[in-house]
N, C-alpha and C. Protein backbone atom coordinates (compact mmCIF):
# COMPACT_ATOMS: atom_id res chain seq x y z
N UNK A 1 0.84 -1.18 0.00
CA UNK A 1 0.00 0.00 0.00
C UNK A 1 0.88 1.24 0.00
N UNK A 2 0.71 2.05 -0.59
CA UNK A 2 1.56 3.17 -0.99
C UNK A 2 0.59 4.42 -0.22
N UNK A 3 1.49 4.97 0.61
CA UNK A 3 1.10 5.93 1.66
C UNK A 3 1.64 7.47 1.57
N UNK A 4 1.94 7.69 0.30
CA UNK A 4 2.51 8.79 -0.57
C UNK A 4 1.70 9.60 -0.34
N UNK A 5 2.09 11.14 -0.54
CA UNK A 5 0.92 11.86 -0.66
C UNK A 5 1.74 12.30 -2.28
N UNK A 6 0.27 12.30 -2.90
CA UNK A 6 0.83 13.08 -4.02
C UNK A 6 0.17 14.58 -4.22
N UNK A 7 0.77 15.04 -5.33
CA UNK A 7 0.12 16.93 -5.36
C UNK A 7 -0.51 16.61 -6.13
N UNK A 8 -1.69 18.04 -5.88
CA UNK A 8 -2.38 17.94 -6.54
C UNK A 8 -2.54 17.95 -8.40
N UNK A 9 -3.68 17.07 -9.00
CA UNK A 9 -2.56 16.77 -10.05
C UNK A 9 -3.19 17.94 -11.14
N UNK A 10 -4.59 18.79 -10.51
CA UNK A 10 -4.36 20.24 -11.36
C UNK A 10 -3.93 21.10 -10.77
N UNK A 11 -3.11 21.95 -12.52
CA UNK A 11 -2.72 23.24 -11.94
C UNK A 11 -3.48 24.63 -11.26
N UNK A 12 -2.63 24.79 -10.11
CA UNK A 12 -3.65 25.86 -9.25
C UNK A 12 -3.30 26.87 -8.53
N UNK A 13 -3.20 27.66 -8.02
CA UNK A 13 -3.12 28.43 -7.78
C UNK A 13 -3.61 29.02 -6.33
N UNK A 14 -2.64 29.83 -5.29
CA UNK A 14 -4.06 29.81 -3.81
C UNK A 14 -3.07 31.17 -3.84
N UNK A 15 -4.04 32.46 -3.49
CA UNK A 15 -3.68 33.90 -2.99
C UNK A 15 -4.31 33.81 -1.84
N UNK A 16 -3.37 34.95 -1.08
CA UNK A 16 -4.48 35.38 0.32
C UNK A 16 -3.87 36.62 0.26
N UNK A 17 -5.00 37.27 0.62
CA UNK A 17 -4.61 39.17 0.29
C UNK A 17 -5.91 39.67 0.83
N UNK A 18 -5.51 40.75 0.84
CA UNK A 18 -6.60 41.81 2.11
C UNK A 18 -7.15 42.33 0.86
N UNK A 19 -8.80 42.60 0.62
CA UNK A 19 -9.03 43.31 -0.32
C UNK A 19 -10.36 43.84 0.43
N UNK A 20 -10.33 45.11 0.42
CA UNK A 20 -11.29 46.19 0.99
C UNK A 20 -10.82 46.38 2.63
N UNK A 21 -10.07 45.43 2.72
CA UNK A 21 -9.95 45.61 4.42
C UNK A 21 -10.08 43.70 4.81
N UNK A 22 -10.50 43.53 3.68
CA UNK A 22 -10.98 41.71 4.56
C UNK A 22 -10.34 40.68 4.15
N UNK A 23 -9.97 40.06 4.59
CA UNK A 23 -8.97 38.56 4.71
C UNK A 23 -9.77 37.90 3.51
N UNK A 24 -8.97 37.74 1.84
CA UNK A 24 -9.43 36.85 1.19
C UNK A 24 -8.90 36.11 0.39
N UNK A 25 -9.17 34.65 0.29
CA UNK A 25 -8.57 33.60 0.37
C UNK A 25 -9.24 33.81 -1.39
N UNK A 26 -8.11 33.19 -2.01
CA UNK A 26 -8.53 32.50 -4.21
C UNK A 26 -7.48 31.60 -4.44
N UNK A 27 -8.53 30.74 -4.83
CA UNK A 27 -7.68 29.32 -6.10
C UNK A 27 -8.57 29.31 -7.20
N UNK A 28 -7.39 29.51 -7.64
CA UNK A 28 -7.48 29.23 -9.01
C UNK A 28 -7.20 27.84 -9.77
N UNK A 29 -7.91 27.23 -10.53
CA UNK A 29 -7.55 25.75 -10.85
C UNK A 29 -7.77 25.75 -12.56
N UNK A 30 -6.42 25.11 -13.30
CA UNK A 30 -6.99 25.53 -14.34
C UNK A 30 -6.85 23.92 -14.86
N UNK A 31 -8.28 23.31 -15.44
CA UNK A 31 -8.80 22.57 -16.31
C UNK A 31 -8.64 22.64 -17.33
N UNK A 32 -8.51 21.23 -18.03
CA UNK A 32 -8.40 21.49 -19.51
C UNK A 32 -9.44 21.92 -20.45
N UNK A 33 -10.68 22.10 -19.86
CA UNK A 33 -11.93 22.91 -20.87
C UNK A 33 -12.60 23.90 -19.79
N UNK A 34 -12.12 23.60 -18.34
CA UNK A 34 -12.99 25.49 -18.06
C UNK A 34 -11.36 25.70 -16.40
N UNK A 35 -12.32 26.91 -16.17
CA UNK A 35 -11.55 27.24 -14.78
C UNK A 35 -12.22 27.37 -13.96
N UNK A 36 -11.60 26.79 -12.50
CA UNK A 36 -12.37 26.83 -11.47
C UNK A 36 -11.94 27.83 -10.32
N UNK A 37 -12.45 29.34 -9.94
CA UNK A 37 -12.45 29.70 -9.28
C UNK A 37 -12.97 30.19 -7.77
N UNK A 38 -12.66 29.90 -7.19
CA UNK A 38 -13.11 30.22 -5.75
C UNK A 38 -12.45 31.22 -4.67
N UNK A 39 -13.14 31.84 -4.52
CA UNK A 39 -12.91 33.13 -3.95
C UNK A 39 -13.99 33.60 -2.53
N UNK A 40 -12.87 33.55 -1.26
CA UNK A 40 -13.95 33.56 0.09
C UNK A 40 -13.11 34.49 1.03
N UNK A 41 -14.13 35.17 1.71
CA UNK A 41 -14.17 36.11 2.66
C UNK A 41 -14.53 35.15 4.02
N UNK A 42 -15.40 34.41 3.76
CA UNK A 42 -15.83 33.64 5.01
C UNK A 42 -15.75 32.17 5.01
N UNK A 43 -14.99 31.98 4.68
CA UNK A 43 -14.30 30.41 4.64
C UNK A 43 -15.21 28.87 4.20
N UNK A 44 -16.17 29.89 3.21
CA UNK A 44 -16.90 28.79 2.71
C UNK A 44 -17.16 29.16 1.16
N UNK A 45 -17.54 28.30 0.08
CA UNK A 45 -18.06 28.38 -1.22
C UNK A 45 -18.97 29.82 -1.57
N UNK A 46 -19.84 29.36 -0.63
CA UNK A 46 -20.55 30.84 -1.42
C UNK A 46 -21.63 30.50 -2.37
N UNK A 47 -22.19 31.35 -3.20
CA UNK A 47 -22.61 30.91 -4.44
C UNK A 47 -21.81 30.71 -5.63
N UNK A 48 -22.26 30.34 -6.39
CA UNK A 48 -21.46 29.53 -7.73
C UNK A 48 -22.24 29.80 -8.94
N UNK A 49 -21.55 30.14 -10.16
CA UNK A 49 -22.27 30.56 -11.01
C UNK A 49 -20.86 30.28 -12.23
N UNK A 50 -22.28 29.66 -13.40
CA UNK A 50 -20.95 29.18 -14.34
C UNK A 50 -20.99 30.28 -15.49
N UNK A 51 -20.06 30.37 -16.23
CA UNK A 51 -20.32 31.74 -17.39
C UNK A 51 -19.13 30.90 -18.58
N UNK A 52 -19.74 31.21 -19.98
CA UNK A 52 -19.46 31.11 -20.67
C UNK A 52 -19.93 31.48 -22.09
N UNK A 53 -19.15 31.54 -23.12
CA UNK A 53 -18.71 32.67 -24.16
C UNK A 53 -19.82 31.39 -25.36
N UNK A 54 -20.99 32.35 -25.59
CA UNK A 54 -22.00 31.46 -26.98
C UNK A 54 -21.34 31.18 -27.99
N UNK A 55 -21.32 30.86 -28.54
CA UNK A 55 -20.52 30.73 -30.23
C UNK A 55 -21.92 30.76 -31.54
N UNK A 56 -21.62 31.47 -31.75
CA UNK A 56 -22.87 32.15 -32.56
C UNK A 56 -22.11 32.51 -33.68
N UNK A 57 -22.94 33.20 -34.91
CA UNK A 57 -22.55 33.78 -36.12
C UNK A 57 -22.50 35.12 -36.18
N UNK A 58 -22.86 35.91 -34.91
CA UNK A 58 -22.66 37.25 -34.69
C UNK A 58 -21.60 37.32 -34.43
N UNK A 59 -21.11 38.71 -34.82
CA UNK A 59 -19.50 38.93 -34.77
C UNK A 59 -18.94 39.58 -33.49
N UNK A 60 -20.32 40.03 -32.62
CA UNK A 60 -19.65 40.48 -30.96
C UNK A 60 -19.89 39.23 -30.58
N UNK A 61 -19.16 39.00 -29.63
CA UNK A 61 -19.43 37.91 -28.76
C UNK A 61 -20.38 37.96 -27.62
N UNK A 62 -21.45 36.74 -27.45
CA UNK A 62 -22.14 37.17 -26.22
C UNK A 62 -21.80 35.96 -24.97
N UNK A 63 -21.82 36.57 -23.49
CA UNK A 63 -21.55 35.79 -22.83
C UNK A 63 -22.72 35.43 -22.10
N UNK A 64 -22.73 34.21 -21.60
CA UNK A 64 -24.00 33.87 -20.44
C UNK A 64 -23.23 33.72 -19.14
N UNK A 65 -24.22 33.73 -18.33
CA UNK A 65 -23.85 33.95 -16.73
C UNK A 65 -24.98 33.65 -16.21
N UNK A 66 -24.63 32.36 -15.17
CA UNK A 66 -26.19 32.06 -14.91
C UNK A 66 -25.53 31.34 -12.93
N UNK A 67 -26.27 31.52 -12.34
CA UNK A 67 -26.27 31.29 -11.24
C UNK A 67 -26.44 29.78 -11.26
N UNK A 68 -25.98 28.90 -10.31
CA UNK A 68 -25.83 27.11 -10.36
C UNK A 68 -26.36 27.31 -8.65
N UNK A 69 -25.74 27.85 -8.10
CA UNK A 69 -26.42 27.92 -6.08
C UNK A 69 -25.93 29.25 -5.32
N UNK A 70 -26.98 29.44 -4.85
CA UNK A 70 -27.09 31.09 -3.67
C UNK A 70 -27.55 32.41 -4.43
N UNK A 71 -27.14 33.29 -4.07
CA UNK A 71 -27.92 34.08 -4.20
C UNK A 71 -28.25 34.57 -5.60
N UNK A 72 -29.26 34.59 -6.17
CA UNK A 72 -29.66 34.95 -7.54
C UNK A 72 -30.27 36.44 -7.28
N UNK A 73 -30.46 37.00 -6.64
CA UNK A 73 -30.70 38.20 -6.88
C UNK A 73 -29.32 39.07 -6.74
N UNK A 74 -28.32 38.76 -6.67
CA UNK A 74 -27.09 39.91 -6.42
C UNK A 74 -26.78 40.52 -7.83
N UNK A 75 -26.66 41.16 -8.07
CA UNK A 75 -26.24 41.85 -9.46
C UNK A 75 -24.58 42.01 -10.07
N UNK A 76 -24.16 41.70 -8.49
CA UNK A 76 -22.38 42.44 -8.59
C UNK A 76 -21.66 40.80 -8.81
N UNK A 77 -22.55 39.83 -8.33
CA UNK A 77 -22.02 38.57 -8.77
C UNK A 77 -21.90 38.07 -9.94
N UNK A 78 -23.18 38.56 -10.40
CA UNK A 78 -23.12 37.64 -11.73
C UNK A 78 -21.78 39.05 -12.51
N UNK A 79 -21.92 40.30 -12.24
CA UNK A 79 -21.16 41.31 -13.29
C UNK A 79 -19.49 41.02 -12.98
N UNK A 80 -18.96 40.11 -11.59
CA UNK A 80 -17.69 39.72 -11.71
C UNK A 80 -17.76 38.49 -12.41
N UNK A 81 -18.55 37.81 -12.68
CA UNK A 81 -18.20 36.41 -13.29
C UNK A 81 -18.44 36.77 -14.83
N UNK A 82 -18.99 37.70 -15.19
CA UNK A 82 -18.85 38.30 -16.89
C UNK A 82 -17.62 39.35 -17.03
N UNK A 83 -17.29 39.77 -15.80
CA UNK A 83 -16.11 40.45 -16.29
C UNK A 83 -14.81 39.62 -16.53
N UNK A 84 -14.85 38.06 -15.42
CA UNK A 84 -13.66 37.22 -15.72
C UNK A 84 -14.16 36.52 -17.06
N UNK A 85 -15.06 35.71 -17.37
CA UNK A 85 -15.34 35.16 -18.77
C UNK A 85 -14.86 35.72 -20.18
N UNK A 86 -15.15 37.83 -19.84
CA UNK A 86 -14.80 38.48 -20.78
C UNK A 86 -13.46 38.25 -21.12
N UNK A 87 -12.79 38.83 -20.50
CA UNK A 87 -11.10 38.69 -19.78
C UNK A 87 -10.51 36.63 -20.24
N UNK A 88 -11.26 36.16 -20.03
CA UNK A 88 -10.75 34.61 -20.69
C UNK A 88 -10.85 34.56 -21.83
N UNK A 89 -12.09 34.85 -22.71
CA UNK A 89 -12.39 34.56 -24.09
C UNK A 89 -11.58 36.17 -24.75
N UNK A 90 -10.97 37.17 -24.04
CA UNK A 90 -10.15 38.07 -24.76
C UNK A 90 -8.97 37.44 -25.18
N UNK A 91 -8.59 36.63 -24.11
CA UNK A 91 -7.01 36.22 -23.90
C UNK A 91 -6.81 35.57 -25.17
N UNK A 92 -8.46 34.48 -25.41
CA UNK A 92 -7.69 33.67 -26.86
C UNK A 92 -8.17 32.32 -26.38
N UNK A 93 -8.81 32.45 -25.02
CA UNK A 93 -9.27 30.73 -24.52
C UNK A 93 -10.66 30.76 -25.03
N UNK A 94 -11.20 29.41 -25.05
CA UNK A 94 -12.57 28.81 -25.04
C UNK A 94 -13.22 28.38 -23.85
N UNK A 95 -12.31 28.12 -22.79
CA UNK A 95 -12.57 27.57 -21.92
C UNK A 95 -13.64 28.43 -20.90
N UNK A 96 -14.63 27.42 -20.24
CA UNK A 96 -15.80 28.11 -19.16
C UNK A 96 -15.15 28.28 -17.63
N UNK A 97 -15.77 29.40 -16.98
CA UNK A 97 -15.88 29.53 -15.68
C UNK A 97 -16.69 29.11 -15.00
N UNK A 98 -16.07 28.45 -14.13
CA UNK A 98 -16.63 28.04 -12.52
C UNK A 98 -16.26 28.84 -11.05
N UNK A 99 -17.66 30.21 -11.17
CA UNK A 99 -16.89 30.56 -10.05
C UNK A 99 -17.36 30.70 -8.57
N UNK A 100 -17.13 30.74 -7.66
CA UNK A 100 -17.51 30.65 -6.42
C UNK A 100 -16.98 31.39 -5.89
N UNK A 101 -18.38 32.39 -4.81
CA UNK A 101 -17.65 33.85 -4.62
C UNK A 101 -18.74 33.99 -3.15
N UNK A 102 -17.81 33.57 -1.90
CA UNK A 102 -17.94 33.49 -0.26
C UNK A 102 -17.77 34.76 0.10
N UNK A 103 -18.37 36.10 -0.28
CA UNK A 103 -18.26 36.95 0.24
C UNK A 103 -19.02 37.94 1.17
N UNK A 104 -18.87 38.57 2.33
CA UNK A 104 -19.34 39.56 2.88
C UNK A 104 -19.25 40.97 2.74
N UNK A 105 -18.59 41.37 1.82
CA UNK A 105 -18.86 42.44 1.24
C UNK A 105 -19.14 42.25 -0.67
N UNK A 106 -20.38 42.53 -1.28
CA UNK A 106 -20.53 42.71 -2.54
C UNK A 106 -20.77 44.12 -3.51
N UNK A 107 -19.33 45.19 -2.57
CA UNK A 107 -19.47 46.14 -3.03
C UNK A 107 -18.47 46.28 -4.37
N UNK A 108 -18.42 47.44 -5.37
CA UNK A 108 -18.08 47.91 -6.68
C UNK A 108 -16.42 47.58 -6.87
N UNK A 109 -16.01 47.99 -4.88
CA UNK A 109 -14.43 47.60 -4.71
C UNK A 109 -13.96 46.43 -4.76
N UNK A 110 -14.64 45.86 -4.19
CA UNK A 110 -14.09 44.41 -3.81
C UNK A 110 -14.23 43.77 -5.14
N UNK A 111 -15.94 43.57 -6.14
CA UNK A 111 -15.61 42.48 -7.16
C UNK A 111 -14.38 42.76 -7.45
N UNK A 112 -14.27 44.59 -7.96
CA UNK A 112 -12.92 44.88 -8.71
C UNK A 112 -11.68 44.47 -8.18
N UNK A 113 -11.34 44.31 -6.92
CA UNK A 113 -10.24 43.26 -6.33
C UNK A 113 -10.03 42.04 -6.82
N UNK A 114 -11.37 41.56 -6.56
CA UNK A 114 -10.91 40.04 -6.58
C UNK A 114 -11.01 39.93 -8.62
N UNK A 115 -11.43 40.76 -9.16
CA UNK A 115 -11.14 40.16 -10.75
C UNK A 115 -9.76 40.81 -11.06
N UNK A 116 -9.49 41.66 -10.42
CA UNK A 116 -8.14 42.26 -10.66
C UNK A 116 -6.60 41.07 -10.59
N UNK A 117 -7.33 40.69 -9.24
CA UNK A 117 -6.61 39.50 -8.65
C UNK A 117 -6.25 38.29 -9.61
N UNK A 118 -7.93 38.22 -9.94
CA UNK A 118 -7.93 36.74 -10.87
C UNK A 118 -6.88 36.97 -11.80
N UNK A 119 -7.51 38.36 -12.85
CA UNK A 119 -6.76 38.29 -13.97
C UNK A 119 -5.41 38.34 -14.05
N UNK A 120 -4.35 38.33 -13.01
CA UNK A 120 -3.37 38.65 -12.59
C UNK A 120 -2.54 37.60 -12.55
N UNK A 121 -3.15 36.48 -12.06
CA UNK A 121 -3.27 34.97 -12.11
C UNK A 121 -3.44 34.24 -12.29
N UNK A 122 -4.50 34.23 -13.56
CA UNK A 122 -5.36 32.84 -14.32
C UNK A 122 -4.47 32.72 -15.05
N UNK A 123 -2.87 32.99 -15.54
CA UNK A 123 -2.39 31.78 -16.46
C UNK A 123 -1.51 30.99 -15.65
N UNK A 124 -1.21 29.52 -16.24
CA UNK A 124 -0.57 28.75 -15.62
C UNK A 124 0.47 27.67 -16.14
């Protein structure tokens, strides 16, 4: 029996940084067809919401953003998980977001932290 620990075998990523004033924890995990982000203020998941880029015959691109669990009425959630999707399908990827966002503050500063953050760090 082999009592190894091995690492983890996706690539990932873990920040901890003060943003607005509050202790917050991000991993980043990058999959071979989406990314999984999670991002917490209070040491749990949060809601989760997946977003990804339509492929259509129109020449702007449109993205969807749809809530998977918690809060569906927040507005600033779903507008950080279209601002990282945007920011992925700019870069040149196809790949979808998975993101999860444990926070106690959902003010204008903070999404802008934590996508600042992301984008800072989603390559790998």
């Amino acid at each position: 029996m082999d009592t190894s620990v091995q690492p983890f075998p996706v690539p990932h990523k873990k920040l901890f940084m003060n943003i607005q004033g509050r202790k917050t924890d991000i991993v980043i995990c990058s999959y071979d067809d989406h990314f999984l982000v999670i991002a917490t203020q209070i040491g749990k998941m949060g809601s989760i919401l997946h977003a990804r880029k339509e492929e259509g015959v129109s020449l702007d691109p449109t993205f969807n953003v749809s809530v998977i669990f918690g809060k569906r009425d927040e507005p600033m959630l779903v507008a950080c998980a279209r601002k990282l999707i945007e920011h992925i399908s700019n870069s040149g990827s196809s790949r979808t977001l998975i993101l999860s966002l444990g926070l106690k503050d959902h003010s204008v500063d903070t999404m802008k932290g934590i996508v600042s953050a992301v984008v800072q760090n989603l390559t790998m």
